[in-house]
N, C-alpha and C. Protein backbone atom coordinates (compact mmCIF):
# COMPACT_ATOMS: atom_id res chain seq x y z
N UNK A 1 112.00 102.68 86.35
CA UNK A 1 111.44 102.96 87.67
C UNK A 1 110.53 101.83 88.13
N UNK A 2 109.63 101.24 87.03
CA UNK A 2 108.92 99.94 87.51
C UNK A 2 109.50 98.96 88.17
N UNK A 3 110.52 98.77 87.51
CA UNK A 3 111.65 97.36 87.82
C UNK A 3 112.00 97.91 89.62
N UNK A 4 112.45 98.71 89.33
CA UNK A 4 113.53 99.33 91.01
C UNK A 4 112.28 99.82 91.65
N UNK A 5 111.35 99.77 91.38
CA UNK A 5 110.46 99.95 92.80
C UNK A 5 109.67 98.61 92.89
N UNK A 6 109.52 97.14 92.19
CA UNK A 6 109.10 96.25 92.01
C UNK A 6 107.67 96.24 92.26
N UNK A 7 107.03 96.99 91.18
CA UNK A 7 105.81 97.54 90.73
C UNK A 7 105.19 96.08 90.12
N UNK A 8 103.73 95.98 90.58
CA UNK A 8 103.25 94.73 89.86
C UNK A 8 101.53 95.77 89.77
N UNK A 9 100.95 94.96 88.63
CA UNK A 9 99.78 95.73 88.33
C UNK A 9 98.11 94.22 88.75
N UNK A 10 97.32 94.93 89.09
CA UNK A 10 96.22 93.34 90.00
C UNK A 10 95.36 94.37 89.51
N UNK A 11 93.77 93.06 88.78
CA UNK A 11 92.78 94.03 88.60
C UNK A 11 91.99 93.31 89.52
N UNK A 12 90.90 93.88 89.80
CA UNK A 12 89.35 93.37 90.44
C UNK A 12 88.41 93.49 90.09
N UNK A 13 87.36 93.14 90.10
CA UNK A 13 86.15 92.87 89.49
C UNK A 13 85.56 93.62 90.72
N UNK A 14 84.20 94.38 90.35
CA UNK A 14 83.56 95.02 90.88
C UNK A 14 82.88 94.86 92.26
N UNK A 15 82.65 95.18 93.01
CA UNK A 15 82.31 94.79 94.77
C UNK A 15 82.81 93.74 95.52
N UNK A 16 84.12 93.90 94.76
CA UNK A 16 85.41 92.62 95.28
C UNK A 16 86.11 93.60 96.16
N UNK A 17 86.70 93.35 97.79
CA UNK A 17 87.87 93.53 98.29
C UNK A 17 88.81 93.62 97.92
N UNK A 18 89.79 94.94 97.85
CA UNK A 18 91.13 94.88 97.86
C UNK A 18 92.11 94.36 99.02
N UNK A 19 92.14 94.52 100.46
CA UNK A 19 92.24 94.59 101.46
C UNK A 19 91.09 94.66 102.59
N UNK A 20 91.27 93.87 103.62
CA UNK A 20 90.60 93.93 104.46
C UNK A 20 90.91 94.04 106.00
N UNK A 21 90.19 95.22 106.64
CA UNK A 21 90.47 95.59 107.99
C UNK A 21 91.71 94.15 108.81
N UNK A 22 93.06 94.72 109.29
CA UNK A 22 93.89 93.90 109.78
C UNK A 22 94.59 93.41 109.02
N UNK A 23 94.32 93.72 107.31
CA UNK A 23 95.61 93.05 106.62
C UNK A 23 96.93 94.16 106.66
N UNK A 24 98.01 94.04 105.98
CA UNK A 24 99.52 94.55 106.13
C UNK A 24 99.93 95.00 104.74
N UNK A 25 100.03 96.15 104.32
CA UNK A 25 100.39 96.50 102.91
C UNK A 25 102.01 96.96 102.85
N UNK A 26 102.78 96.39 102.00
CA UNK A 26 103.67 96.74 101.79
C UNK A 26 104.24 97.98 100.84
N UNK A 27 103.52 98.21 100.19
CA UNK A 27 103.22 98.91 98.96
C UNK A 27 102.12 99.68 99.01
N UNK A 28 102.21 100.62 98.56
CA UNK A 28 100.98 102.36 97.83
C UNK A 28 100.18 101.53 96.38
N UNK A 29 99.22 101.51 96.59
CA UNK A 29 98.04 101.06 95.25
C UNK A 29 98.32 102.81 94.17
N UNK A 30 98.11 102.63 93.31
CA UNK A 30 97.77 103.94 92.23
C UNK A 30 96.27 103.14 91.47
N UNK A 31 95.47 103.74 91.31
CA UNK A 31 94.19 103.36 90.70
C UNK A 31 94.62 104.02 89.38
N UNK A 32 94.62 102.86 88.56
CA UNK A 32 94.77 102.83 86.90
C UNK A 32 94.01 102.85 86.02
N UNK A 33 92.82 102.15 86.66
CA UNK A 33 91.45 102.12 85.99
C UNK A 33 90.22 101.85 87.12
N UNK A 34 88.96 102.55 86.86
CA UNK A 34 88.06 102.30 87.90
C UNK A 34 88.24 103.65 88.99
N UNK A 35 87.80 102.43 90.14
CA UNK A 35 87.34 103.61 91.55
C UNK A 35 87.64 102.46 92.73
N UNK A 36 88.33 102.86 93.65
CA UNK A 36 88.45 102.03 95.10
C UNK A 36 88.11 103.19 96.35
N UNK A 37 87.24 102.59 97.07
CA UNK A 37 86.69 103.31 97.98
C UNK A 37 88.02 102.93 98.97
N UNK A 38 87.89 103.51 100.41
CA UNK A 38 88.51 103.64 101.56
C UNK A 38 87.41 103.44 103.10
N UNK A 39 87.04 102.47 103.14
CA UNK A 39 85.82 102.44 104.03
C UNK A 39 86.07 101.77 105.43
N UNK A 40 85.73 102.59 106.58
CA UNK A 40 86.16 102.01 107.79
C UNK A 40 84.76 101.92 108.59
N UNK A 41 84.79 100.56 108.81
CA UNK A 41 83.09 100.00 109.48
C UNK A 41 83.74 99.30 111.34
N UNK A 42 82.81 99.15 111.57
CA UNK A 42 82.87 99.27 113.15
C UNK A 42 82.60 97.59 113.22
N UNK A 43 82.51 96.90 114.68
CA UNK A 43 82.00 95.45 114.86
C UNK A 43 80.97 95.42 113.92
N UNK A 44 79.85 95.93 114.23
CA UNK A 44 78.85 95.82 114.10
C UNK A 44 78.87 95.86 112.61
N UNK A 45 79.22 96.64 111.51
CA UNK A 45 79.50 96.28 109.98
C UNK A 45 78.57 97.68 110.02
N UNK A 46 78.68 98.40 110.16
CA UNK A 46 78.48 99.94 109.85
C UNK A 46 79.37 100.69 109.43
N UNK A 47 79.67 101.37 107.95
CA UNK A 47 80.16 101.93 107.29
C UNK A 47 80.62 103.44 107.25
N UNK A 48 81.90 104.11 107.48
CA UNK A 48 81.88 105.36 107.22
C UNK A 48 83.17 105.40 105.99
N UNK A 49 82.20 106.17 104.73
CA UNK A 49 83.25 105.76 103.29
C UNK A 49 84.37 106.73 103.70
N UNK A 50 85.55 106.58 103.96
CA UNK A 50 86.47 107.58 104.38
C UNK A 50 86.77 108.79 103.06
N UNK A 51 87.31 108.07 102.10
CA UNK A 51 87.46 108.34 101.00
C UNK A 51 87.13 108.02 99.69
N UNK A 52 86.79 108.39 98.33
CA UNK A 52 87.25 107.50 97.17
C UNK A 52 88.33 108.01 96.08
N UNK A 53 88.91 106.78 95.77
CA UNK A 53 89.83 107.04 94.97
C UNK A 53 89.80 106.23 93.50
N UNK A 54 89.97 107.96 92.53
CA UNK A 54 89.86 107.46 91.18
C UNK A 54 90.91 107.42 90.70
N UNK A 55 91.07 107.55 89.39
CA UNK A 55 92.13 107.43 88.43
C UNK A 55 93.28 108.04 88.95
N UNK A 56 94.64 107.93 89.11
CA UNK A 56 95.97 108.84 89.14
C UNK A 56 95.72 108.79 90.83
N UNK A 57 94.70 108.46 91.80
CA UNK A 57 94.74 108.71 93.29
C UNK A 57 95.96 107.55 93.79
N UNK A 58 96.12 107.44 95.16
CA UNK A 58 97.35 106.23 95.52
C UNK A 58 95.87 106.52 96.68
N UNK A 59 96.23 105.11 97.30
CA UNK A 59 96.04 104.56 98.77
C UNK A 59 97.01 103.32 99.56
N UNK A 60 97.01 103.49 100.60
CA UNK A 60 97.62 102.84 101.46
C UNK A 60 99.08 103.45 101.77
N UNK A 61 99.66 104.65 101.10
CA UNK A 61 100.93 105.25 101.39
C UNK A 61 101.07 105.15 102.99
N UNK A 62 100.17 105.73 103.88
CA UNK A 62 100.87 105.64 105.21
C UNK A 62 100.41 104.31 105.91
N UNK A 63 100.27 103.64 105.51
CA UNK A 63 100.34 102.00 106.18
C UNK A 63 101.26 101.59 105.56
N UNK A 64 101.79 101.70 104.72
CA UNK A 64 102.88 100.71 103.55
C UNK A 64 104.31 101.87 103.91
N UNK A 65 104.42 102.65 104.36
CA UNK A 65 105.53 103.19 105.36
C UNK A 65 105.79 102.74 106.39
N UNK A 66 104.43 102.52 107.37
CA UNK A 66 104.36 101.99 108.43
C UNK A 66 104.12 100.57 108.83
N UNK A 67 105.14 100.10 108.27
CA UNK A 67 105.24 98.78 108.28
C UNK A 67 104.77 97.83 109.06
N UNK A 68 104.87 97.90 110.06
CA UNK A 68 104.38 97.06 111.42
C UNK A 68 102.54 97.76 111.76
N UNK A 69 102.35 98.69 110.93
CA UNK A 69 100.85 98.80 111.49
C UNK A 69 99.85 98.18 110.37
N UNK A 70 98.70 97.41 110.64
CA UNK A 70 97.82 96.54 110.12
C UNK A 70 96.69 97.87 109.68
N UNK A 71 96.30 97.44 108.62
CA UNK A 71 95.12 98.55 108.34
C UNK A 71 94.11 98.45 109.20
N UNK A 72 93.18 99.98 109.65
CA UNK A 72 92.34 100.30 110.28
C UNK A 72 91.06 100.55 109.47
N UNK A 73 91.24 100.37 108.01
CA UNK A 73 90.54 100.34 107.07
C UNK A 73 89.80 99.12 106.06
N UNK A 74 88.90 99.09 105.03
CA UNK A 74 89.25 98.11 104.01
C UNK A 74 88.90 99.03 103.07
N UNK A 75 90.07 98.41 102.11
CA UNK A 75 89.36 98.81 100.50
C UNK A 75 88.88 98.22 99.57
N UNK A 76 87.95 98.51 98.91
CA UNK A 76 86.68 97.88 97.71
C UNK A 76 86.86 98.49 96.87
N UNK A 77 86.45 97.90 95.47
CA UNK A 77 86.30 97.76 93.93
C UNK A 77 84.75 98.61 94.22
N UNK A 78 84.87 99.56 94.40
CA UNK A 78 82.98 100.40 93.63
C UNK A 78 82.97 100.03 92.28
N UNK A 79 84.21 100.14 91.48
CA UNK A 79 83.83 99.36 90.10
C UNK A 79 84.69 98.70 89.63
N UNK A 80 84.85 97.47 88.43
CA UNK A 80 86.16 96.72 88.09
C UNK A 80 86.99 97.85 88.00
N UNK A 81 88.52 97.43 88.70
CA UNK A 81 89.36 98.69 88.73
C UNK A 81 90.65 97.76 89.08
N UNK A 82 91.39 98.42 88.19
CA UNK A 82 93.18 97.71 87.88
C UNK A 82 93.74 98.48 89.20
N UNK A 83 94.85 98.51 90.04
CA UNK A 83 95.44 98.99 90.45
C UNK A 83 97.46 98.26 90.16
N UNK A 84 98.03 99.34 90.02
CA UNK A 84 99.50 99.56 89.87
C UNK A 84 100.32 99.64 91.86
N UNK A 85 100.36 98.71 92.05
CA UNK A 85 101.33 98.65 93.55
C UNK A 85 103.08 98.82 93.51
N UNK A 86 103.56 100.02 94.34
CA UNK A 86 104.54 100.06 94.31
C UNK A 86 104.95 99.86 95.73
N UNK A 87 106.61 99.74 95.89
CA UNK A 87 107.21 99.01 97.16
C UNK A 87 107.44 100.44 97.72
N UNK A 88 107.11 101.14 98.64
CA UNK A 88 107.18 102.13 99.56
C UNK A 88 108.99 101.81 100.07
N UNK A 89 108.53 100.97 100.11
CA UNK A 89 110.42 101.24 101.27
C UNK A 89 111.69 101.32 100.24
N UNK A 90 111.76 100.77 98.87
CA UNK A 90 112.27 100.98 97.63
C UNK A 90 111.69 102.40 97.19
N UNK A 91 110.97 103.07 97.11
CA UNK A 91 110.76 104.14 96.86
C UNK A 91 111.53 105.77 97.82
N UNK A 92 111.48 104.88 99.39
CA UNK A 92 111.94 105.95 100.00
C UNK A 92 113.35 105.50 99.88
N UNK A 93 114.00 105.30 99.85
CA UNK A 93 115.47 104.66 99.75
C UNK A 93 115.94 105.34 98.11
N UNK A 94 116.71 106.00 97.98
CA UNK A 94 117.18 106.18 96.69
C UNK A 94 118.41 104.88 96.11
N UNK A 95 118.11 104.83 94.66
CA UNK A 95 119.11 104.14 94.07
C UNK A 95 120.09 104.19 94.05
N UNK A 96 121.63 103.70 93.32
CA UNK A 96 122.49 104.08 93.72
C UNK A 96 122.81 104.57 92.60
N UNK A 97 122.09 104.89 91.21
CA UNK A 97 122.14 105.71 90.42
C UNK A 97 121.81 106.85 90.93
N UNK A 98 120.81 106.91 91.74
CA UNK A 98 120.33 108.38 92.38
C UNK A 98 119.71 109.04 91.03
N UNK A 99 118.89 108.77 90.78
CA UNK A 99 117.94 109.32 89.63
C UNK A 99 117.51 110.12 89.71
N UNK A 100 117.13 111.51 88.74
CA UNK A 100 116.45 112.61 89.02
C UNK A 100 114.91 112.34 89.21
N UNK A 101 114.49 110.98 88.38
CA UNK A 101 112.90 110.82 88.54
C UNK A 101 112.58 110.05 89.78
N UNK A 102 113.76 109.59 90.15
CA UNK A 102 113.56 109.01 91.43
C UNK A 102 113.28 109.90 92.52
N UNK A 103 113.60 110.74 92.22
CA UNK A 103 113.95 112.25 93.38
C UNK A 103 112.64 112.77 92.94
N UNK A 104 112.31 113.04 91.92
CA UNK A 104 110.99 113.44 91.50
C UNK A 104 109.94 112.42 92.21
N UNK A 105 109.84 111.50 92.14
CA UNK A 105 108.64 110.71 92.91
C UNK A 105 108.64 110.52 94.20
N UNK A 106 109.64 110.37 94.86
CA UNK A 106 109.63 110.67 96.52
C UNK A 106 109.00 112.21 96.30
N UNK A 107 109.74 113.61 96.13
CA UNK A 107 108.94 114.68 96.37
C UNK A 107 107.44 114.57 96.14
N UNK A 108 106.59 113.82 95.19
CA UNK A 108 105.49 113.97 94.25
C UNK A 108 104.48 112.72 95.86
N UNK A 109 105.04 111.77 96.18
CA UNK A 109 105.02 111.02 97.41
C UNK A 109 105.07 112.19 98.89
N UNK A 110 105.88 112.64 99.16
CA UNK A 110 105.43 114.23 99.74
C UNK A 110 104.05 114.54 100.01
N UNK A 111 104.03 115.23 98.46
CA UNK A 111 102.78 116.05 97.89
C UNK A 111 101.81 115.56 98.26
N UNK A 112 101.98 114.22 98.32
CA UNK A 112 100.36 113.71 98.06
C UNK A 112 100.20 113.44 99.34
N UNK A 113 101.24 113.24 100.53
CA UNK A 113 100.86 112.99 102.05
C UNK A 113 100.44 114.16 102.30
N UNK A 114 100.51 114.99 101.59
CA UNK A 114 100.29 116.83 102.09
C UNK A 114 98.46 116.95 101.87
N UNK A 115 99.01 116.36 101.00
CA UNK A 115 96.95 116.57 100.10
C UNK A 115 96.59 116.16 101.36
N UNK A 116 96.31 114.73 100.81
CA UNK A 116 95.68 113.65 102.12
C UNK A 116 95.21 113.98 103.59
N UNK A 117 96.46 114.81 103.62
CA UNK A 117 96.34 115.51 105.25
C UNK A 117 95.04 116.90 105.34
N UNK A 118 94.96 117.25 104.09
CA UNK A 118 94.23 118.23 103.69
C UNK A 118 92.73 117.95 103.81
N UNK A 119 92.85 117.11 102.66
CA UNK A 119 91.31 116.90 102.63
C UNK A 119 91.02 115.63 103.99
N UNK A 120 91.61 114.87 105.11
CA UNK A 120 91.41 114.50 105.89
C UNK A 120 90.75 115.48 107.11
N UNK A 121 91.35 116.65 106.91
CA UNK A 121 91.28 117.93 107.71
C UNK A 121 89.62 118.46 107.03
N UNK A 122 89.77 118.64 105.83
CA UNK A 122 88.36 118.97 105.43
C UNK A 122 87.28 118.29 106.06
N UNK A 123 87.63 116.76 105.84
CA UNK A 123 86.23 116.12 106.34
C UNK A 123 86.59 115.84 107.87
N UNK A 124 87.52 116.68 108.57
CA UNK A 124 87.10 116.16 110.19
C UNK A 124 86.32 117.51 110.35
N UNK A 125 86.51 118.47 109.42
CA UNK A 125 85.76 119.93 109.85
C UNK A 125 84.21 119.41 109.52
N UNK A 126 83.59 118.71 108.54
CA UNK A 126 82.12 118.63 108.58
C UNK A 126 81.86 117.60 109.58
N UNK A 127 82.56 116.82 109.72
CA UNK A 127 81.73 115.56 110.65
C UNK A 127 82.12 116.32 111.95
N UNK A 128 82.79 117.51 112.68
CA UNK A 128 82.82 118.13 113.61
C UNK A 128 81.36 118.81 113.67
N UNK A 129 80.45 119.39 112.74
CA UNK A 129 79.72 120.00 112.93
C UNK A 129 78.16 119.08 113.68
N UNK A 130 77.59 119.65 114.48
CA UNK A 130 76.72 119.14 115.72
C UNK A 130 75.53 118.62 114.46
N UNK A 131 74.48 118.75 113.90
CA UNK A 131 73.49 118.45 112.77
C UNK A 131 73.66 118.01 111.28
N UNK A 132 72.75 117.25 110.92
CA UNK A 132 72.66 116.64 109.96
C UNK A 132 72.85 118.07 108.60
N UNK A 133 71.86 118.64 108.92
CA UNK A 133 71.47 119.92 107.93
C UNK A 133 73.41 120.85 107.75
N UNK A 134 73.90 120.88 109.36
CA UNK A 134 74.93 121.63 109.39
C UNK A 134 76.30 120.87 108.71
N UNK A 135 76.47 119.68 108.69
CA UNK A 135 77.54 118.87 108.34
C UNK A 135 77.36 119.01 106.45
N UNK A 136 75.91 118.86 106.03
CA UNK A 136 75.65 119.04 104.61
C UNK A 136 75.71 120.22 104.33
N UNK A 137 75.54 121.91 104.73
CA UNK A 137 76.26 122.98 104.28
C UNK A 137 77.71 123.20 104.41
N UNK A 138 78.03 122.33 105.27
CA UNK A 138 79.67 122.30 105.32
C UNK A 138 80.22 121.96 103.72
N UNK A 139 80.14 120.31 104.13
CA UNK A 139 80.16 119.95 102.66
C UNK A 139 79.99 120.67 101.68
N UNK A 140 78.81 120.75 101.27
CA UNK A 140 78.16 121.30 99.79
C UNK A 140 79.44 122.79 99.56
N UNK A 141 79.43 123.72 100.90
CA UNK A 141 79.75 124.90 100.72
C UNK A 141 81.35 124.83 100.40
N UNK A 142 82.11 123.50 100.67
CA UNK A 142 83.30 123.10 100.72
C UNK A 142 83.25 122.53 98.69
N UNK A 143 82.73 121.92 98.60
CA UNK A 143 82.70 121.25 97.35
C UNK A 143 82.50 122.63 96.55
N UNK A 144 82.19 123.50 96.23
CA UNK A 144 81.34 124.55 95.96
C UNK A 144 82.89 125.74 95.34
N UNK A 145 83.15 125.29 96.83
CA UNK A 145 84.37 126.11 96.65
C UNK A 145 85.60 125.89 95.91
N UNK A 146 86.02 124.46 96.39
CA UNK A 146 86.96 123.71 95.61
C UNK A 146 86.55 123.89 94.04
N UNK A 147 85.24 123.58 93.63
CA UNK A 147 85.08 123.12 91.97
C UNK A 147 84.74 124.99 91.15
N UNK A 148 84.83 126.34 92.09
CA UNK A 148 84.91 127.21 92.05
C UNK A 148 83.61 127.83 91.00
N UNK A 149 82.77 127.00 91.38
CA UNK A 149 81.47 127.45 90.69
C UNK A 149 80.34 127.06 91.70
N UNK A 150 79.00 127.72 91.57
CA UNK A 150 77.91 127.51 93.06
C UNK A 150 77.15 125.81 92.31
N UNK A 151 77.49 125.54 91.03
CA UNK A 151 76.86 124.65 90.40
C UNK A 151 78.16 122.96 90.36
N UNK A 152 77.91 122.17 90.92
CA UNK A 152 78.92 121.16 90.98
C UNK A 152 78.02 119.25 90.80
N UNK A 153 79.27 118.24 90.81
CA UNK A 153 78.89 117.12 90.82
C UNK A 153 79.25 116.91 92.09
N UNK A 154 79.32 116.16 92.67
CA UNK A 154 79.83 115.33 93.76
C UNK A 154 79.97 114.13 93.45
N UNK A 155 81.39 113.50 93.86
CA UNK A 155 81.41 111.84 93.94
C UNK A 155 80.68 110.85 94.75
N UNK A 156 79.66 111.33 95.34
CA UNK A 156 78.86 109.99 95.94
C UNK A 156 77.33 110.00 95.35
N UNK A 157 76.73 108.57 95.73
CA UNK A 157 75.44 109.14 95.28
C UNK A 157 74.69 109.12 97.33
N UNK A 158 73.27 108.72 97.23
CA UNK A 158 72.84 109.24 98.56
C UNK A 158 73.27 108.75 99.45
N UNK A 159 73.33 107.39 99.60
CA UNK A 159 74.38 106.17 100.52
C UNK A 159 75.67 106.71 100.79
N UNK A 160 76.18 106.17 100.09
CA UNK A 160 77.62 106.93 100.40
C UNK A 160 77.81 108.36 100.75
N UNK A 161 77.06 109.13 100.48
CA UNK A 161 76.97 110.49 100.77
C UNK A 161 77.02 110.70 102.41
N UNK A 162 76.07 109.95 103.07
CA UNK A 162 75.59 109.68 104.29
C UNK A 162 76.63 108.84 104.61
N UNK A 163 77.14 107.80 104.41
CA UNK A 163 78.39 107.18 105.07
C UNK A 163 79.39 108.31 105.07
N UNK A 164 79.81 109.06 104.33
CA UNK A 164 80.97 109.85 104.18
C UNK A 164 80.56 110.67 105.55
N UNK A 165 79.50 111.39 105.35
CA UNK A 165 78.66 112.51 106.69
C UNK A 165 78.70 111.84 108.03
N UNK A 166 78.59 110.12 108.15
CA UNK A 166 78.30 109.42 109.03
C UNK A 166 77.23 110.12 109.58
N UNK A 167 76.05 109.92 108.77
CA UNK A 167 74.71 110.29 109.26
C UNK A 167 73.61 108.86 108.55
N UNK A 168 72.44 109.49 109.24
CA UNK A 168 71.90 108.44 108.70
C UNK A 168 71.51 108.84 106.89
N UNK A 169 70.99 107.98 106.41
CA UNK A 169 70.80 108.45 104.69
C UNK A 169 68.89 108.79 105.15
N UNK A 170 68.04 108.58 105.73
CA UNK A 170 66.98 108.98 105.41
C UNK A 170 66.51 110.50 106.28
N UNK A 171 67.37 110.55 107.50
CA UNK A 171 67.73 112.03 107.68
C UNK A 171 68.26 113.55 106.80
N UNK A 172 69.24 112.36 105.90
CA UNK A 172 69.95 113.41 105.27
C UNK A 172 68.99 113.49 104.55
N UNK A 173 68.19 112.34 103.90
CA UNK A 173 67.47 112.60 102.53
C UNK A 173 66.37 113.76 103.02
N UNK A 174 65.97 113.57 104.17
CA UNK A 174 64.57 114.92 104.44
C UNK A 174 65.31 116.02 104.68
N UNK A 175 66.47 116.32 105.33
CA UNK A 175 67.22 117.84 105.12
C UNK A 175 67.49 118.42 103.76
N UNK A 176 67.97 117.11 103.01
CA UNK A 176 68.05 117.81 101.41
C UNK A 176 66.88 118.63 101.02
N UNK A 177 65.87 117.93 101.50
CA UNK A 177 64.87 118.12 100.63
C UNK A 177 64.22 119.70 101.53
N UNK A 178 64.63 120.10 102.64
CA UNK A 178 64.39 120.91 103.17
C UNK A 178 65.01 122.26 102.89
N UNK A 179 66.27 121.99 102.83
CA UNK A 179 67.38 123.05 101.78
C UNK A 179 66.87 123.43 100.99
N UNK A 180 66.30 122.13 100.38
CA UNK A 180 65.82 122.61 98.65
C UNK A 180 64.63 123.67 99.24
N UNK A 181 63.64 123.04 99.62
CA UNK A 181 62.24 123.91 100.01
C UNK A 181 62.63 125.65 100.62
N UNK A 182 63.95 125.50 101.18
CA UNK A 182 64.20 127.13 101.83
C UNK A 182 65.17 127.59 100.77
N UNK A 183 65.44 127.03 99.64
CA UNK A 183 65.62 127.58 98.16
C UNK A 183 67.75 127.91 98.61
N UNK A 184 68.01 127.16 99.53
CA UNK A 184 69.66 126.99 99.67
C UNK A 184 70.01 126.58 98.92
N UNK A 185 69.72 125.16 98.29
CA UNK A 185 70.40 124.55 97.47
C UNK A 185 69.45 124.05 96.45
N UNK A 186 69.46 123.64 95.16
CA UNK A 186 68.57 122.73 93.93
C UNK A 186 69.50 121.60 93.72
N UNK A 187 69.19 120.11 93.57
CA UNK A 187 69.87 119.22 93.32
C UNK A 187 69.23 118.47 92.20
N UNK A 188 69.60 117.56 90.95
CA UNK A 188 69.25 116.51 90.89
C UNK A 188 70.34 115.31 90.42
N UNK A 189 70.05 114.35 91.33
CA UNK A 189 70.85 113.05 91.21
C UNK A 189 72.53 113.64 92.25
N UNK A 190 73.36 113.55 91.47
CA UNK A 190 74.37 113.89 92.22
C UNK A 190 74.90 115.44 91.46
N UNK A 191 74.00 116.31 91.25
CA UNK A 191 74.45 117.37 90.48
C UNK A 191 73.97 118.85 91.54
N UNK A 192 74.73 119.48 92.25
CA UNK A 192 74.21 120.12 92.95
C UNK A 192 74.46 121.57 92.63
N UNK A 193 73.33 122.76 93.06
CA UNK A 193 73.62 124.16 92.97
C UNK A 193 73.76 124.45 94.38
N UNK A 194 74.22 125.73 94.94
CA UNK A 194 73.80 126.33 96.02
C UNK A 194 73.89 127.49 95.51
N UNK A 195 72.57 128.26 96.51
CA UNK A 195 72.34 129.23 96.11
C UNK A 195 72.17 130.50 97.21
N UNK A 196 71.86 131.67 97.32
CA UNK A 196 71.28 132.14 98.17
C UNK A 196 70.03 132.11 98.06
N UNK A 197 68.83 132.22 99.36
CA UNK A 197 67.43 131.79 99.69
C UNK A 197 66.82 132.89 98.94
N UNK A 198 65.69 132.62 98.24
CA UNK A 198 64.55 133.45 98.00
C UNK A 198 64.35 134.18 98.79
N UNK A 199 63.87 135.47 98.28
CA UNK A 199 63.03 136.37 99.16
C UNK A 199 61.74 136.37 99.47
């Protein structure tokens, strides 16, 4: 399957570019080792982290379909991180063996445009919400749910947290701390509870 989808593997060193806003991907990244963010910044170099992607995640599937469109994004190394690139248009095209695992990874390619669409949908529902305080019970109450316990980690730390929210970080930081005080939520570092409020 490596060979017939002409799979090549590139590492990076840490707060190195993978791509940058206006380049052309031919190929879906798989993160092999490490973490590559998904970050889309404006003229001005203001940051909203779209996504991150760890181990077993892909990025760039719907630009590397969409051949003629230039990314609206860039992606970064948050830490040294290998990525595995496969050829999208060899992937959607079956062989002329017609392979069952071939058939298996287009469906599994599917799946994962399905996710994507999912949790894209998740985070247009918090950054829809009007306040700083309201976009962070979104979240939290979303994370909460997914990891199916009131006690969770989250993948960002406060920065990125606030890029993801597209809020500011010293706003968010005094709402946290306000949650905490009306006994909603207890945090420390990136380890969060929610709770219901004291009486």
């Amino acid at each position: 399957m490596l060979d017939c989808l002409s799979a090549k593997t590139l590492s990076y060193p840490k707060g190195s570019f993978l791509f940058h806003y206006g380049d052309h991907l031919d190929s879906l990244g798989l993160v092999v080792e490490g973490c590559v963010d998904v970050m889309k910044e404006d003229f001005w170099g203001n940051t909203n982290l779209m996504t991150r992607c760890r181990p077993g995640d892909i990025f760039g599937e719907s630009y590397a379909i969409r051949t003629n469109c230039a990314l609206e994004v860039s992606l970064y190394a948050e830490q040294n991180s290998t990525v595995l690139y496969l050829n999208v248009s060899k992937m959607m095209t079956l062989c002329s063996r017609a392979c069952e695992f071939h058939n298996q990874l287009t469906r599994n390619l599917l799946s994962v445009l399905a996710e994507r669409n999912f949790q894209l949908g998740q985070k247009l529902e918090h950054m829809t919400k009007r306040t700083t305080r309201e976009k962070l019970l979104s979240y939290l109450s979303s994370e909460a749910r997914r990891s199916g316990s009131s006690s969770f980690d989250i993948p960002f730390n406060r920065q990125q947290l606030a890029d993801y929210l597209s809020v500011d970080r010293s706003a968010m930081s005094n709402e946290l701390c306000h949650l905490r005080d009306e006994g909603l939520i207890s945090f420390q570092k990136n380890h969060f509870t929610v709770q219901f409020p004291s009486s």
